[in-house]
PDB file of N, CA and C in Angstrom:
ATOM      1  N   UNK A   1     -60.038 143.707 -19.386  1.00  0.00           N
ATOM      2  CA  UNK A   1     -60.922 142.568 -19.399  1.00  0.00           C
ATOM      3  C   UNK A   1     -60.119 141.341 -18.955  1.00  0.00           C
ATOM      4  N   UNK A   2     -60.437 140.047 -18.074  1.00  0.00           N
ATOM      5  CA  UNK A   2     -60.312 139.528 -17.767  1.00  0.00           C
ATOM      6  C   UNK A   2     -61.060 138.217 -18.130  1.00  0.00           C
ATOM      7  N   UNK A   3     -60.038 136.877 -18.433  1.00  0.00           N
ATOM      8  CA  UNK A   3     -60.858 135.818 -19.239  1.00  0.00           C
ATOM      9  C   UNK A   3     -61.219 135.020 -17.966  1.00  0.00           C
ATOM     10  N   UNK A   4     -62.498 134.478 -17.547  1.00  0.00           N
ATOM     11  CA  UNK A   4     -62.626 133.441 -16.537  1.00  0.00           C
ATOM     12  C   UNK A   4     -63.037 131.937 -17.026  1.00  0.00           C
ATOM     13  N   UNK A   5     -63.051 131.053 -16.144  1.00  0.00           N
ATOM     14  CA  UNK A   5     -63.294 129.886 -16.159  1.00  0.00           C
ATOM     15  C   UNK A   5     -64.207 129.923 -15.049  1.00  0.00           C
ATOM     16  N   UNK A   6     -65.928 128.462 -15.606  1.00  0.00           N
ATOM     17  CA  UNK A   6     -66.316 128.554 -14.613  1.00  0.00           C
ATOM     18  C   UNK A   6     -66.381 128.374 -13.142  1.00  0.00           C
ATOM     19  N   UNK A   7     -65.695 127.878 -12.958  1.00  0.00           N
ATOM     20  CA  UNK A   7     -65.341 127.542 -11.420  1.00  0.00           C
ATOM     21  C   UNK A   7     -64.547 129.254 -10.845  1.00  0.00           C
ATOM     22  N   UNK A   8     -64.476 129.975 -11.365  1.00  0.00           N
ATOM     23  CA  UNK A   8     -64.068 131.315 -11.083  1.00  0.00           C
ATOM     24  C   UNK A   8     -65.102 132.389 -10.626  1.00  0.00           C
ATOM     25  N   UNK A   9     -66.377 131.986 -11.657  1.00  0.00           N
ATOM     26  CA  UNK A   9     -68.078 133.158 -11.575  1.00  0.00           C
ATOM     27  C   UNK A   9     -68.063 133.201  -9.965  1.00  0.00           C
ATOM     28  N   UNK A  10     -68.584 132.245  -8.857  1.00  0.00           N
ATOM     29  CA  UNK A  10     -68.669 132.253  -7.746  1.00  0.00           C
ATOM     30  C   UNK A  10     -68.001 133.794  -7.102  1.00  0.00           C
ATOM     31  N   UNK A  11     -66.685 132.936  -7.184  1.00  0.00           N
ATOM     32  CA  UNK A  11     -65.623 134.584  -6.542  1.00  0.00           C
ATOM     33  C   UNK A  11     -66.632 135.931  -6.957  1.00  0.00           C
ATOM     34  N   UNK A  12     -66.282 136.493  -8.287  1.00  0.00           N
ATOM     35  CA  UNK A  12     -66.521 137.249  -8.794  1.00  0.00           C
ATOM     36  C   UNK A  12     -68.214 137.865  -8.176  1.00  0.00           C
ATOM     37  N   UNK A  13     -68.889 136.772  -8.190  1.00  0.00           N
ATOM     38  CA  UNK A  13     -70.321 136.857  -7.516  1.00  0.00           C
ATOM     39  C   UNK A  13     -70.004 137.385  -6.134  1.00  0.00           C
ATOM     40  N   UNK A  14     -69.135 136.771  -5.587  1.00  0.00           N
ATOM     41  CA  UNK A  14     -69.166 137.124  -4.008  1.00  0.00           C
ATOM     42  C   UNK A  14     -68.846 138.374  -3.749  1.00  0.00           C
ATOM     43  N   UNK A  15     -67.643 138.739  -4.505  1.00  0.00           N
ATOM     44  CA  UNK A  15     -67.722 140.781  -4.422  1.00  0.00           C
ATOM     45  C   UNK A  15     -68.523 141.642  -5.098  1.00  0.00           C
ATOM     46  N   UNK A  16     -69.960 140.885  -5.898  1.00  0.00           N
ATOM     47  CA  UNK A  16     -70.623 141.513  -6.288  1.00  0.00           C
ATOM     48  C   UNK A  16     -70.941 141.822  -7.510  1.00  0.00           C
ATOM     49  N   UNK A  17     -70.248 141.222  -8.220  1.00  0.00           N
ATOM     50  CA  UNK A  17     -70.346 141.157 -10.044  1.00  0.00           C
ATOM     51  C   UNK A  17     -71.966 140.582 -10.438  1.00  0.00           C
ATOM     52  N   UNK A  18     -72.539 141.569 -11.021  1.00  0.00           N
ATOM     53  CA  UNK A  18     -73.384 141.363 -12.122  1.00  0.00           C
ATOM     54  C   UNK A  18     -73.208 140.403 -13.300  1.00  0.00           C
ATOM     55  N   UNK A  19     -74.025 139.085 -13.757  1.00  0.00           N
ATOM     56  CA  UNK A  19     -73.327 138.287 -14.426  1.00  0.00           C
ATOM     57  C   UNK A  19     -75.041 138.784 -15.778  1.00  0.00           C
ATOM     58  N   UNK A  20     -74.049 139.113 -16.962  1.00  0.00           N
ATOM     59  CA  UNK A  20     -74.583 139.802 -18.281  1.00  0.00           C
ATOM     60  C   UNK A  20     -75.037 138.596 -18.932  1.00  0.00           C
ATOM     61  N   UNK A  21     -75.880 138.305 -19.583  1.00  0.00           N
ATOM     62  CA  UNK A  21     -75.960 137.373 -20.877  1.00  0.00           C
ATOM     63  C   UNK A  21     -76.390 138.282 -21.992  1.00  0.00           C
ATOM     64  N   UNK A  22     -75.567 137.751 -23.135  1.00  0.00           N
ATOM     65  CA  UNK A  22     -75.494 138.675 -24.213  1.00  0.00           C
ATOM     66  C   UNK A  22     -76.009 137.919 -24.903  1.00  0.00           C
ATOM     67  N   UNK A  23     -76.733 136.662 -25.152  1.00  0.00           N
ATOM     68  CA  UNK A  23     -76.978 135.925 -26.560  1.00  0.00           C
ATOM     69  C   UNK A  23     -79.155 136.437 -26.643  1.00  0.00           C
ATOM     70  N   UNK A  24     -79.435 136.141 -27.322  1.00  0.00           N
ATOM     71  CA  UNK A  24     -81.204 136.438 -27.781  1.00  0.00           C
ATOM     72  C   UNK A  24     -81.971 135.306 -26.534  1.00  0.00           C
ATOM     73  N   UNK A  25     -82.823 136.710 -26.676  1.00  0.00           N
ATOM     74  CA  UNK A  25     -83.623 135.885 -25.822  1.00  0.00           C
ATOM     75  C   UNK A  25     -84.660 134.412 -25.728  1.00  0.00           C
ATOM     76  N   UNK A  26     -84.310 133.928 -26.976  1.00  0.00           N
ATOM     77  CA  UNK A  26     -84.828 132.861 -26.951  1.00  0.00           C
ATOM     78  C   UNK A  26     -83.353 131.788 -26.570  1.00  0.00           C
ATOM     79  N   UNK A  27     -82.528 131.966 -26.959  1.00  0.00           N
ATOM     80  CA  UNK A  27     -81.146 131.342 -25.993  1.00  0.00           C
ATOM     81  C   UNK A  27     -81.042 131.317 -24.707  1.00  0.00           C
ATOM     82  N   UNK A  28     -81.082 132.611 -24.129  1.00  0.00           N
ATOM     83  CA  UNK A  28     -81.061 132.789 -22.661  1.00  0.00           C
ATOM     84  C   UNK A  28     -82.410 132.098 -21.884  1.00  0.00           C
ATOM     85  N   UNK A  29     -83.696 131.462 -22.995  1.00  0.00           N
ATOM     86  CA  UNK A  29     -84.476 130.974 -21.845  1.00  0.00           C
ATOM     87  C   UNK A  29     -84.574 129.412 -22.096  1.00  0.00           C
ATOM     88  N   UNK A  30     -83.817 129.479 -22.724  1.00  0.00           N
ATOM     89  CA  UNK A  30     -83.280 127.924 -22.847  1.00  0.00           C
ATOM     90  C   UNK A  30     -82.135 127.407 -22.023  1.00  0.00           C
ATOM     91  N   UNK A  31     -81.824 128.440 -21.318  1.00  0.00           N
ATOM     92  CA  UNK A  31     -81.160 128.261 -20.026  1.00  0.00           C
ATOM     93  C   UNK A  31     -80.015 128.907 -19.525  1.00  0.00           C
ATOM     94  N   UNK A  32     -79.351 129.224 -18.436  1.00  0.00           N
ATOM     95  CA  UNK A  32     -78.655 130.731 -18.498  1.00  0.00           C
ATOM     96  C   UNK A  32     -78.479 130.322 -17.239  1.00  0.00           C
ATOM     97  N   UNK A  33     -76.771 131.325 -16.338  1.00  0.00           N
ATOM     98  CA  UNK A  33     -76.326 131.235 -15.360  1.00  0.00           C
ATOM     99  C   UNK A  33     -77.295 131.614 -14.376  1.00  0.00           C
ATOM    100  N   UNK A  34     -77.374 131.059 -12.982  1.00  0.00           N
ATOM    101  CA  UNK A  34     -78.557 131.609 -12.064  1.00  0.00           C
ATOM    102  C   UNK A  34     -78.437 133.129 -12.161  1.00  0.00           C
ATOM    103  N   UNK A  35     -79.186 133.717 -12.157  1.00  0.00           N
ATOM    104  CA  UNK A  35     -79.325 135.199 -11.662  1.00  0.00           C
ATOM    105  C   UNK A  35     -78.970 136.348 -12.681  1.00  0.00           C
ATOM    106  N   UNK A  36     -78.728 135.561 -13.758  1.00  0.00           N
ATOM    107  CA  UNK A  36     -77.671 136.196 -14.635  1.00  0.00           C
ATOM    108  C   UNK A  36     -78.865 137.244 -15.736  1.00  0.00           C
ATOM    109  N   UNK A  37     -78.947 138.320 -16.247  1.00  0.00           N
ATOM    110  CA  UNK A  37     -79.831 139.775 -16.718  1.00  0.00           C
ATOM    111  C   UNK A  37     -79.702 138.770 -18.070  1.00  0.00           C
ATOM    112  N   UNK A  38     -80.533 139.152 -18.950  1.00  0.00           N
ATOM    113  CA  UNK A  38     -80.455 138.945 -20.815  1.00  0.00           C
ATOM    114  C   UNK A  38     -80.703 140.511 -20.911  1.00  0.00           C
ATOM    115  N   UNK A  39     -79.127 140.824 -21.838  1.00  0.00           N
ATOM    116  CA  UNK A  39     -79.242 141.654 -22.382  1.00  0.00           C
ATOM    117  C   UNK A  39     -78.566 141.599 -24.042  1.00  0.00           C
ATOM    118  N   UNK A  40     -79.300 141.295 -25.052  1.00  0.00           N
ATOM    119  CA  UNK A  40     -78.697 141.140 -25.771  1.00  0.00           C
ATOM    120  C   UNK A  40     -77.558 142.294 -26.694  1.00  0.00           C
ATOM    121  N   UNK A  41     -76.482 141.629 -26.936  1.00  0.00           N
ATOM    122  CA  UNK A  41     -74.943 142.376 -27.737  1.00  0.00           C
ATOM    123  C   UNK A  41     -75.789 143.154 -28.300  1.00  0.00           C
ATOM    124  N   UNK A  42     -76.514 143.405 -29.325  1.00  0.00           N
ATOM    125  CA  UNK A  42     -76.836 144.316 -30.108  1.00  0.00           C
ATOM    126  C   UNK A  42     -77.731 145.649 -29.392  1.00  0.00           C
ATOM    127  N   UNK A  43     -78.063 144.927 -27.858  1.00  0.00           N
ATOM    128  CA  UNK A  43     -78.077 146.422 -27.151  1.00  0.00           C
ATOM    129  C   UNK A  43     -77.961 146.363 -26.354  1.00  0.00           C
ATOM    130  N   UNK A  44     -76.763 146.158 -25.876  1.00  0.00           N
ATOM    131  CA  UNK A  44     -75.482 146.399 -24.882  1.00  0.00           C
ATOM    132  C   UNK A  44     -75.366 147.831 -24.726  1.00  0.00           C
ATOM    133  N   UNK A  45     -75.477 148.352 -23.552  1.00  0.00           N
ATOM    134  CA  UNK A  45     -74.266 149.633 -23.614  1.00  0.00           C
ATOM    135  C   UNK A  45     -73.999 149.679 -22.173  1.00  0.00           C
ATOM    136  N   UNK A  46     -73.402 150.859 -21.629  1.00  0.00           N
ATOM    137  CA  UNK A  46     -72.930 151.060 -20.048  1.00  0.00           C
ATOM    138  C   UNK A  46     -74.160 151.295 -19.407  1.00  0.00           C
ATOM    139  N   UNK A  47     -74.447 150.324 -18.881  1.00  0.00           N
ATOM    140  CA  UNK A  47     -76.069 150.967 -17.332  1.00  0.00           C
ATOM    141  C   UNK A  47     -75.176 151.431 -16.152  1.00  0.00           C
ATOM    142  N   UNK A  48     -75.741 152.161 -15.748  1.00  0.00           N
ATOM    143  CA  UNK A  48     -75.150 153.237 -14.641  1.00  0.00           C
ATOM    144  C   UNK A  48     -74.788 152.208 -13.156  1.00  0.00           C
ATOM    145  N   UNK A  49     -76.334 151.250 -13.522  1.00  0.00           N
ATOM    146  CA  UNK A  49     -75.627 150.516 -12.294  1.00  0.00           C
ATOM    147  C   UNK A  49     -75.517 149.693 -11.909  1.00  0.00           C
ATOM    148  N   UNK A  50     -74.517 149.754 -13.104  1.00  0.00           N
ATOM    149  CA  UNK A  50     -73.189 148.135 -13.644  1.00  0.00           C
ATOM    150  C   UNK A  50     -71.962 149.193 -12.854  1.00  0.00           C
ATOM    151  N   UNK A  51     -71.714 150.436 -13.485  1.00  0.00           N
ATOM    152  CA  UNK A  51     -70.583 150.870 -12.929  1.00  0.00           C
ATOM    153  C   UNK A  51     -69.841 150.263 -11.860  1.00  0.00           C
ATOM    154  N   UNK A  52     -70.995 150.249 -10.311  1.00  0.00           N
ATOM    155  CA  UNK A  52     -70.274 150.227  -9.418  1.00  0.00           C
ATOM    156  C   UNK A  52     -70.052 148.965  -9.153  1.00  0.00           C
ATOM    157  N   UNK A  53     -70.295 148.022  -9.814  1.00  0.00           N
ATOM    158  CA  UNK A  53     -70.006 147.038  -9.260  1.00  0.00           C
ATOM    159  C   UNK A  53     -69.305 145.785 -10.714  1.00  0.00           C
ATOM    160  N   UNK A  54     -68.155 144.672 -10.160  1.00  0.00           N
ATOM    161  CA  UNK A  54     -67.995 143.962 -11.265  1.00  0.00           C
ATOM    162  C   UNK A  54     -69.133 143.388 -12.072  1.00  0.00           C
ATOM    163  N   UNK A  55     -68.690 143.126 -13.454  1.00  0.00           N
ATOM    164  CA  UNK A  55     -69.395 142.460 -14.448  1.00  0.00           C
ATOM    165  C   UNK A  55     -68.881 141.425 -15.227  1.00  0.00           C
ATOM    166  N   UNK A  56     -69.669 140.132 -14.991  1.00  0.00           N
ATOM    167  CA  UNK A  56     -69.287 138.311 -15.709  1.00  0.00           C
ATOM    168  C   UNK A  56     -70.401 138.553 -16.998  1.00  0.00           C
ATOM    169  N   UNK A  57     -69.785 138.662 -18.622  1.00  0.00           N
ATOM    170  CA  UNK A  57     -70.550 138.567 -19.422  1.00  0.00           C
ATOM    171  C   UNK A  57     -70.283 137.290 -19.647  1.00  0.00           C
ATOM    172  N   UNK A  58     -71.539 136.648 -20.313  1.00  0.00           N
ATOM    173  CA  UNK A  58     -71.404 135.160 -21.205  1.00  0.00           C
ATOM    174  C   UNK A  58     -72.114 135.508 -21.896  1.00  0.00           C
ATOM    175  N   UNK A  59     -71.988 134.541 -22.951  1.00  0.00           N
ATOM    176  CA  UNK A  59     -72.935 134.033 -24.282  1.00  0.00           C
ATOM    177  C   UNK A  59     -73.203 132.483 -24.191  1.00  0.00           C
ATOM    178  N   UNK A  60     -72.738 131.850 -25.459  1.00  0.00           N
ATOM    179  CA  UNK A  60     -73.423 130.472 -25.814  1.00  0.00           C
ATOM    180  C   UNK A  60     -72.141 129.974 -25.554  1.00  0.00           C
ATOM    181  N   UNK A  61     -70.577 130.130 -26.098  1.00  0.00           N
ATOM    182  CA  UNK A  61     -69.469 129.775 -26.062  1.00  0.00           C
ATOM    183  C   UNK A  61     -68.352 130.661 -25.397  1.00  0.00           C
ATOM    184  N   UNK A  62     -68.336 132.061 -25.827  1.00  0.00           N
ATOM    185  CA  UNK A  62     -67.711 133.025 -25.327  1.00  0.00           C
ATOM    186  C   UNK A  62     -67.282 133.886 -25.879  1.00  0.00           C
ATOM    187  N   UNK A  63     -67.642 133.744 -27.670  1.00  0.00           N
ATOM    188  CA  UNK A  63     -67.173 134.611 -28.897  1.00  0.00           C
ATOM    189  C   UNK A  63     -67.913 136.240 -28.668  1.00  0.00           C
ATOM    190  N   UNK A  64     -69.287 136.272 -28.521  1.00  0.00           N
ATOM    191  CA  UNK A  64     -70.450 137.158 -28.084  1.00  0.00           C
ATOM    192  C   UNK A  64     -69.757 138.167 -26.750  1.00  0.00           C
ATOM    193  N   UNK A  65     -69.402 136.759 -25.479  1.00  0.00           N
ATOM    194  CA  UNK A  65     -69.373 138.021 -24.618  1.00  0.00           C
ATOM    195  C   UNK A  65     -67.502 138.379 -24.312  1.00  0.00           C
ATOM    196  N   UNK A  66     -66.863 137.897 -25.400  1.00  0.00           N
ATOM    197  CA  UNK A  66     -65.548 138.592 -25.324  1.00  0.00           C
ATOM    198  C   UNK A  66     -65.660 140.072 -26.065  1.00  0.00           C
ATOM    199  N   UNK A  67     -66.448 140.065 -27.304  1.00  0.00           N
ATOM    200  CA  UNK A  67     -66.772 141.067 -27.508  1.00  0.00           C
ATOM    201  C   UNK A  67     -67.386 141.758 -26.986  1.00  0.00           C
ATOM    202  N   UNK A  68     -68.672 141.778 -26.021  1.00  0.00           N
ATOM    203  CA  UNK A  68     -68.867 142.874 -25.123  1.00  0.00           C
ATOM    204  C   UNK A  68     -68.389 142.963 -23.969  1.00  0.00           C
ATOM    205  N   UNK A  69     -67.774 142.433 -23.410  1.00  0.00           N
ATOM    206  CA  UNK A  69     -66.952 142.646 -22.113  1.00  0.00           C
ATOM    207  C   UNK A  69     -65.813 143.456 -22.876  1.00  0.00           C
ATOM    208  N   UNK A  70     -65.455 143.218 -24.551  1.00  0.00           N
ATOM    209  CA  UNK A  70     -64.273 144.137 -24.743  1.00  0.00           C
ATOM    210  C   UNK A  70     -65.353 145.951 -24.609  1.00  0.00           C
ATOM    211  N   UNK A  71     -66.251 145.730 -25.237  1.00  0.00           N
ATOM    212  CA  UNK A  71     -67.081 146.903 -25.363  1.00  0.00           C
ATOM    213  C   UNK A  71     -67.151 147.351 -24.213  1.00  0.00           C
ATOM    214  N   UNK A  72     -67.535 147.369 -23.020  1.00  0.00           N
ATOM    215  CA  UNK A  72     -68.130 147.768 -22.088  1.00  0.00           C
ATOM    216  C   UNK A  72     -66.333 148.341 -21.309  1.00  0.00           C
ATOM    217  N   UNK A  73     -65.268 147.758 -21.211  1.00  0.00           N
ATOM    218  CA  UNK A  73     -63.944 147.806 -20.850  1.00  0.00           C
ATOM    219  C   UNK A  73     -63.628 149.275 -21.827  1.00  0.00           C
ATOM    220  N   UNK A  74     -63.868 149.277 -22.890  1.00  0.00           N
ATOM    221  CA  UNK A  74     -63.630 150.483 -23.879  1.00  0.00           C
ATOM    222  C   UNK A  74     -64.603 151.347 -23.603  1.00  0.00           C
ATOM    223  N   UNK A  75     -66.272 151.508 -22.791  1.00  0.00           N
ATOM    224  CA  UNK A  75     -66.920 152.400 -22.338  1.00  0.00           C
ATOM    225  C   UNK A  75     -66.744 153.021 -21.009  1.00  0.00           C
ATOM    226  N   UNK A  76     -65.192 152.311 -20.930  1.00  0.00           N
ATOM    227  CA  UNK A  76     -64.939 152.567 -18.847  1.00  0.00           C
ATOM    228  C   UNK A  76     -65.719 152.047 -17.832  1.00  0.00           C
ATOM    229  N   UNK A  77     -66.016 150.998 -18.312  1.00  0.00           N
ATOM    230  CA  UNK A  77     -66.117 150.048 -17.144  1.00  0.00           C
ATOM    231  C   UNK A  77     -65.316 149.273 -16.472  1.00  0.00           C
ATOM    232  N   UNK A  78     -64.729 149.224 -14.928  1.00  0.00           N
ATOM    233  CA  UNK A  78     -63.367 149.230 -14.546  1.00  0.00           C
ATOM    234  C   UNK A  78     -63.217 147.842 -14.279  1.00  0.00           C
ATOM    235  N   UNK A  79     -64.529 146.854 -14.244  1.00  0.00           N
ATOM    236  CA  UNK A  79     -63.934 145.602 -13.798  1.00  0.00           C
ATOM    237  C   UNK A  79     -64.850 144.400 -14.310  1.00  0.00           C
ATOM    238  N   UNK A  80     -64.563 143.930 -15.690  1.00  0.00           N
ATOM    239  CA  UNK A  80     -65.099 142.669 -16.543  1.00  0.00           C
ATOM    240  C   UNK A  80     -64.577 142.109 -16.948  1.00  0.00           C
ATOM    241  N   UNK A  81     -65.554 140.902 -17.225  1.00  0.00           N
ATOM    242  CA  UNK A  81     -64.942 139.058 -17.361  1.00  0.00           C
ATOM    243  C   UNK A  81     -65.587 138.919 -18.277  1.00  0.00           C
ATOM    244  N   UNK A  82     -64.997 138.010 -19.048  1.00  0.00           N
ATOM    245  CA  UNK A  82     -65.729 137.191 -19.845  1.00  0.00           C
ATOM    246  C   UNK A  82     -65.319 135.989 -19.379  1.00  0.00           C
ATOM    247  N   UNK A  83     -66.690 134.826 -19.627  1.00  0.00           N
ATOM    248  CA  UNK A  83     -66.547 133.687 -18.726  1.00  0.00           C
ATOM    249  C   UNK A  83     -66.556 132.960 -20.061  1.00  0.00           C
ATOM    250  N   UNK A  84     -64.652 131.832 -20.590  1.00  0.00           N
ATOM    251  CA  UNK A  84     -64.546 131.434 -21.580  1.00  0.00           C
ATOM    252  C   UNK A  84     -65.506 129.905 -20.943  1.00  0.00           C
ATOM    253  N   UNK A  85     -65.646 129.556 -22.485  1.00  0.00           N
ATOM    254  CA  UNK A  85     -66.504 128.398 -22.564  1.00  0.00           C
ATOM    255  C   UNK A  85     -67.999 128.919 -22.519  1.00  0.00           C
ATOM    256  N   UNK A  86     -68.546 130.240 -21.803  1.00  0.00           N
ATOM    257  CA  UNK A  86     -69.768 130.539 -22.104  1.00  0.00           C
ATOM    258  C   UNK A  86     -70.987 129.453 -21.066  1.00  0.00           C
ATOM    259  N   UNK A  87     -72.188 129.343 -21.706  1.00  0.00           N
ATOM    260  CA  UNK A  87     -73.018 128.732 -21.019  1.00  0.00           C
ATOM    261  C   UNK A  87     -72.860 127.705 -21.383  1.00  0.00           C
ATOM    262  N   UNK A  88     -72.270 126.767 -22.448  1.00  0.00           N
ATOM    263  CA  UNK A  88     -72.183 125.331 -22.898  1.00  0.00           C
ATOM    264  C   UNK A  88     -71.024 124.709 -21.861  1.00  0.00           C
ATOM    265  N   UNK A  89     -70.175 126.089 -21.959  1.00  0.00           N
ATOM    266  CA  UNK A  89     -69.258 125.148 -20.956  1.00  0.00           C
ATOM    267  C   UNK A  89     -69.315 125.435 -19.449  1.00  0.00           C
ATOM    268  N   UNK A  90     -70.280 125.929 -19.622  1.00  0.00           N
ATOM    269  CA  UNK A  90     -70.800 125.974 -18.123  1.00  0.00           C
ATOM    270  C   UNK A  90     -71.363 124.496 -17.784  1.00  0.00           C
ATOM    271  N   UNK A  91     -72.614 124.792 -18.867  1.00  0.00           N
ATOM    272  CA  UNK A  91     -73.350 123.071 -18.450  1.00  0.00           C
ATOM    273  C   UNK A  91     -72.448 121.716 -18.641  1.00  0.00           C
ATOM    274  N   UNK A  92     -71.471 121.939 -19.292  1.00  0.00           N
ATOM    275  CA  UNK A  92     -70.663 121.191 -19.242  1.00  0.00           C
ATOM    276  C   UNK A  92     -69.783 120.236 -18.197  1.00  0.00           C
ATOM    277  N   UNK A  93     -69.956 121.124 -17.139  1.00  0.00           N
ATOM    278  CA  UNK A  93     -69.343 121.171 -15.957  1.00  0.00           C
ATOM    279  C   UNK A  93     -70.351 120.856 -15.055  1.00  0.00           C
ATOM    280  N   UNK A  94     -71.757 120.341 -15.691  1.00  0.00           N
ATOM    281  CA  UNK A  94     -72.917 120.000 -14.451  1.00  0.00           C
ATOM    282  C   UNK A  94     -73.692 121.321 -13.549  1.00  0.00           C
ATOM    283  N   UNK A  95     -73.001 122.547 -14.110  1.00  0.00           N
ATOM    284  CA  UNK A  95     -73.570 123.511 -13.099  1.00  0.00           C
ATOM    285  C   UNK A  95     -74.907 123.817 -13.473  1.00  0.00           C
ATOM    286  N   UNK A  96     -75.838 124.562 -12.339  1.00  0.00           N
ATOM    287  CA  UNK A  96     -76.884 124.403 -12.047  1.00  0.00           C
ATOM    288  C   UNK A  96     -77.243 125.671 -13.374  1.00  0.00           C
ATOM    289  N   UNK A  97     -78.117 125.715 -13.868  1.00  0.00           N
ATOM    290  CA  UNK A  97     -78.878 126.367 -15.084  1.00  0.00           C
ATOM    291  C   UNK A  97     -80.017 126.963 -14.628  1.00  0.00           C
ATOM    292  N   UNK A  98     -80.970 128.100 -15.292  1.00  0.00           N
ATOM    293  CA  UNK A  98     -82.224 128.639 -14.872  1.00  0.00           C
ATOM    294  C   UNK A  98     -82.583 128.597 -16.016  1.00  0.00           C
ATOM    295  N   UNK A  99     -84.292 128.237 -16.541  1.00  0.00           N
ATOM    296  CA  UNK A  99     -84.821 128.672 -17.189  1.00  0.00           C
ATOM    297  C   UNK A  99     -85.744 129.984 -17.168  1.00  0.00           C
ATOM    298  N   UNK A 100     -86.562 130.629 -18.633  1.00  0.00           N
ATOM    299  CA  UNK A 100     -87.891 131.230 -18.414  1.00  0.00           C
ATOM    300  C   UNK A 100     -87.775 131.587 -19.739  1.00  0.00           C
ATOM    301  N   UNK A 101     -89.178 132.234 -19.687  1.00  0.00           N
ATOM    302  CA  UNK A 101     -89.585 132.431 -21.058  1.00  0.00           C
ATOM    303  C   UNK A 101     -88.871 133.477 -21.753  1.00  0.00           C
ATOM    304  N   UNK A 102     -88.878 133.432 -22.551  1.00  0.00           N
ATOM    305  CA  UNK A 102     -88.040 134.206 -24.179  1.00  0.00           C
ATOM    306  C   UNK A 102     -88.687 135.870 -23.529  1.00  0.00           C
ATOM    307  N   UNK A 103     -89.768 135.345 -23.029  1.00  0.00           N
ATOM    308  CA  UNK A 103     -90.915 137.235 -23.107  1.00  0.00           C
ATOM    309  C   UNK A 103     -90.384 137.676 -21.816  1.00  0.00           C
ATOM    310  N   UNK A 104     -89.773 137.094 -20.681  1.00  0.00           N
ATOM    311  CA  UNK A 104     -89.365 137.321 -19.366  1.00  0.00           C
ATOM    312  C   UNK A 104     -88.237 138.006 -19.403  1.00  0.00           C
ATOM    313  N   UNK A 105     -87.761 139.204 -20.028  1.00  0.00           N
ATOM    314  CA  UNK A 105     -86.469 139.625 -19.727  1.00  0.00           C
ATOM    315  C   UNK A 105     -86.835 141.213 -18.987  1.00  0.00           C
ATOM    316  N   UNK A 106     -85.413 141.595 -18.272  1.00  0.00           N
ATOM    317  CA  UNK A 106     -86.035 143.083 -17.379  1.00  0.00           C
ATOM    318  C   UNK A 106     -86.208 143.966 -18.196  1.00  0.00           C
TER     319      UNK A 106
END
């Protein structure tokens, strides 16, 4: 596992990383990295097709998705981040945010 900063997600996006949100879905529609799945920690596991490609988990701060980026690294998944600071310190940094509803997840 690998710790990022946001000014790092981009890269990671550009070879193709899947960016995870692990916090509830009423968090994630209160606003969340562009493009980024809600899947919440408590049902996390390996999707087949995460494998092939990298994975940027966040949460709210980064406590949430250090722990599942450790999880998913211990299920053999060969290439995840956790993005420290999370989504606060994302917005922190002015970056652009998405909303939707709490009921909108895949």
């Amino acid at each position: 596992m690998q710790d990022i900063f946001p000014n790092e997600v981009g890269q990671w996006q550009g070879r193709g990383a899947k960016i995870i949100d692990v916090r509830e879905p009423a968090e994630y529609a209160g606003g969340h990295l562009p493009g980024a799945v809600n899947v919440p920690l408590a049902e996390l596991t390996l999707i087949p097709e995460w494998s092939a490609s990298p994975v940027v988990v966040v949460c709210a701060s980064g406590g949430r998705s250090a722990r599942a980026a450790a999880l998913l690294e211990e299920a053999g998944h060969p290439e995840v981040a956790n993005l420290l600071g999370g989504t606060y310190g994302w917005m922190g940094e002015n970056r652009p945010v998405e909303f939707s509803d709490a009921d909108d997840r895949p």
